[in-house]
Each structure stands twice: as structure tokens, then as C-alpha cells.
C-alpha atoms as a PDB file:
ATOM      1  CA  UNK A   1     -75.249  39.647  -7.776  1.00  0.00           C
ATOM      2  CA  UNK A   2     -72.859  40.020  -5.532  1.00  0.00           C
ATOM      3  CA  UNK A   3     -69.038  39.814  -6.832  1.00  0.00           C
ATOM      4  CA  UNK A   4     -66.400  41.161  -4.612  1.00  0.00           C
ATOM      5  CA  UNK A   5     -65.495  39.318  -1.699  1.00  0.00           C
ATOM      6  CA  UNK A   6     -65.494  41.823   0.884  1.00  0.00           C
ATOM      7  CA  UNK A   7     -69.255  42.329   0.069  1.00  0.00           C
ATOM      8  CA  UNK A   8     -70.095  39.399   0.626  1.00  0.00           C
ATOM      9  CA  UNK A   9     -68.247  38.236   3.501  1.00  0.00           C
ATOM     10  CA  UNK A  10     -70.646  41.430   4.855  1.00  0.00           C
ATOM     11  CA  UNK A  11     -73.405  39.705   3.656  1.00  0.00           C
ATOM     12  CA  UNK A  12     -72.834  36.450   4.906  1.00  0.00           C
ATOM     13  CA  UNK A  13     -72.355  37.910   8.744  1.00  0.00           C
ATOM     14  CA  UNK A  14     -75.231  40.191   8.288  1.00  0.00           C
ATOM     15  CA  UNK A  15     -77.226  36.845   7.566  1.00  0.00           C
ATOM     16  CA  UNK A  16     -75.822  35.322  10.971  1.00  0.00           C
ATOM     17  CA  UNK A  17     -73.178  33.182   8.977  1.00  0.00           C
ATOM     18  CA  UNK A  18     -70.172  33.544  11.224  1.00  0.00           C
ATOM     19  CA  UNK A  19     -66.326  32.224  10.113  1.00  0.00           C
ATOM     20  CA  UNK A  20     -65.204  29.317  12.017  1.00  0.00           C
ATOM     21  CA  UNK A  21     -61.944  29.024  10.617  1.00  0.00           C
ATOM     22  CA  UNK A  22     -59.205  30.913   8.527  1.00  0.00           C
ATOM     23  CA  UNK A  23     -56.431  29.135   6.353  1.00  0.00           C
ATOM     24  CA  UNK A  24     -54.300  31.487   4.212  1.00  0.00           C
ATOM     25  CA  UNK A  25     -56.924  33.526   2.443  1.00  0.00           C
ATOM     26  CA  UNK A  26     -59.961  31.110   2.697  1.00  0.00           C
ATOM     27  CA  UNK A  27     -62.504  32.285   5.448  1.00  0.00           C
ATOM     28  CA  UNK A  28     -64.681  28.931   6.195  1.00  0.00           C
ATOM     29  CA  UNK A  29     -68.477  30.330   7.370  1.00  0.00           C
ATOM     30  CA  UNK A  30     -71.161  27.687   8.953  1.00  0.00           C
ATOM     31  CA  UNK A  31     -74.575  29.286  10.215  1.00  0.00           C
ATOM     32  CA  UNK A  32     -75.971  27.945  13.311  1.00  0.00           C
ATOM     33  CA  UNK A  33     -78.874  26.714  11.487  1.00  0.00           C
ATOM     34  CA  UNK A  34     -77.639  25.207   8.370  1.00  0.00           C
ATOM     35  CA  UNK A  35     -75.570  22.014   7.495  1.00  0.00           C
ATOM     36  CA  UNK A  36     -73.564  23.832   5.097  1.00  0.00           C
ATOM     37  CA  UNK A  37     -70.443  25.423   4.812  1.00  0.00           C
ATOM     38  CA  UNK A  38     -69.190  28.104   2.628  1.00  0.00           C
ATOM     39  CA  UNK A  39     -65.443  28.939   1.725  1.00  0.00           C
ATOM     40  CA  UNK A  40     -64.988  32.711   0.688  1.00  0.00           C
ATOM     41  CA  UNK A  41     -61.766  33.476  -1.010  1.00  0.00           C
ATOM     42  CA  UNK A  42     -60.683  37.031   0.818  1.00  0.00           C
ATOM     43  CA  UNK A  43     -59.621  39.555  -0.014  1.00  0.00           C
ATOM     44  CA  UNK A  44     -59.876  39.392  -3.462  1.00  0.00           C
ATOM     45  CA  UNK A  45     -61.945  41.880  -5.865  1.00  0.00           C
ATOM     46  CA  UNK A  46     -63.710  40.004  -8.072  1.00  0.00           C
ATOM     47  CA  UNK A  47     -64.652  36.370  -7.612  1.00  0.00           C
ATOM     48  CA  UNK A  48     -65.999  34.407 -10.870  1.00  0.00           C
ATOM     49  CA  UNK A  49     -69.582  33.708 -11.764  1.00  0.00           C
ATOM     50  CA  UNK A  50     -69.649  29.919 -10.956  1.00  0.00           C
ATOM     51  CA  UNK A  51     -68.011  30.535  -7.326  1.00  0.00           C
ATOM     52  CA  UNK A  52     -71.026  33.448  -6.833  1.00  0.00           C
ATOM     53  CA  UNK A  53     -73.128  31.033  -7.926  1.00  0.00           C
ATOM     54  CA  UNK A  54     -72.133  28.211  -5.344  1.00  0.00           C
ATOM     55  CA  UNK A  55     -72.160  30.900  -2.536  1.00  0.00           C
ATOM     56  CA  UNK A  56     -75.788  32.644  -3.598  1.00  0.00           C
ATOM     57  CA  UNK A  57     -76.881  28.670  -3.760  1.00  0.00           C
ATOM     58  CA  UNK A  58     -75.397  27.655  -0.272  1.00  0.00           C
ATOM     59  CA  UNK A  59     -76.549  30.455   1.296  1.00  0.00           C
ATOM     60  CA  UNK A  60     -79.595  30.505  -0.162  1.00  0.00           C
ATOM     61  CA  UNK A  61     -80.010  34.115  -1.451  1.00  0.00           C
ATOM     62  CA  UNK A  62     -82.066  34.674  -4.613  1.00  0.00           C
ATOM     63  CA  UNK A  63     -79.865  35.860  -6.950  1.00  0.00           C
ATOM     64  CA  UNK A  64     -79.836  39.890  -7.435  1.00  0.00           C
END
């Protein structure tokens, strides 16, 4: 899995996520096809397990 931020922002786009929004250090992604909505902390190194988690979930990526 996935844990630093910048990885997965890359990810996310690569997947066709794209960010609709920045606030301070939160990048908001939606996908075109998808109700959801995923806030990526950036930049920061290493983001905890529970957070991956949530992100692997809403994106729904099988985990690593």
C-alpha cells in the first residue's frame, strides 16, 4: 500500500480522479464517474494506515 501522499495523489490522476478544489494543504479529488470524494492531505510523507485505508476504499483499489 500506498503511504506517501505525493504517490498517491499520482495515483489518483493516473486513475482519472482529478482535484476540484484546494484549501490549505487538503487537495479535494471527485472522478467523473463516481459519487465520491476523496481529501488527500499534501504534501506530507507519510499518511497513517486508517487514512490509506479510507482512500484505497474510496477509490476502490485493492489494497497492495
Amino acid at each position: 500500500m500506498l503511504t506517501n501522499s505525493n504517490d498517491i495523489r499520482r495515483r489518483l490522476e493516473r486513475d482519472g480522479w482529478i482535484v476540484v478544489r484546494v484549501k490549505g494543504s487538503h487537495h479535494v479529488f471527485k472522478h467523473p464517474r463516481s459519487p465520491e470524494t476523496i481529501v488527500l492531505p499534501h504534501p506530507k510523507k507519510d499518511l497513517g494506515p486508517g487514512l490509506v485505508r479510507a482512500i484505497y476504499k474510496q477509490a476502490r483499489w485493492d489494497r497492495d
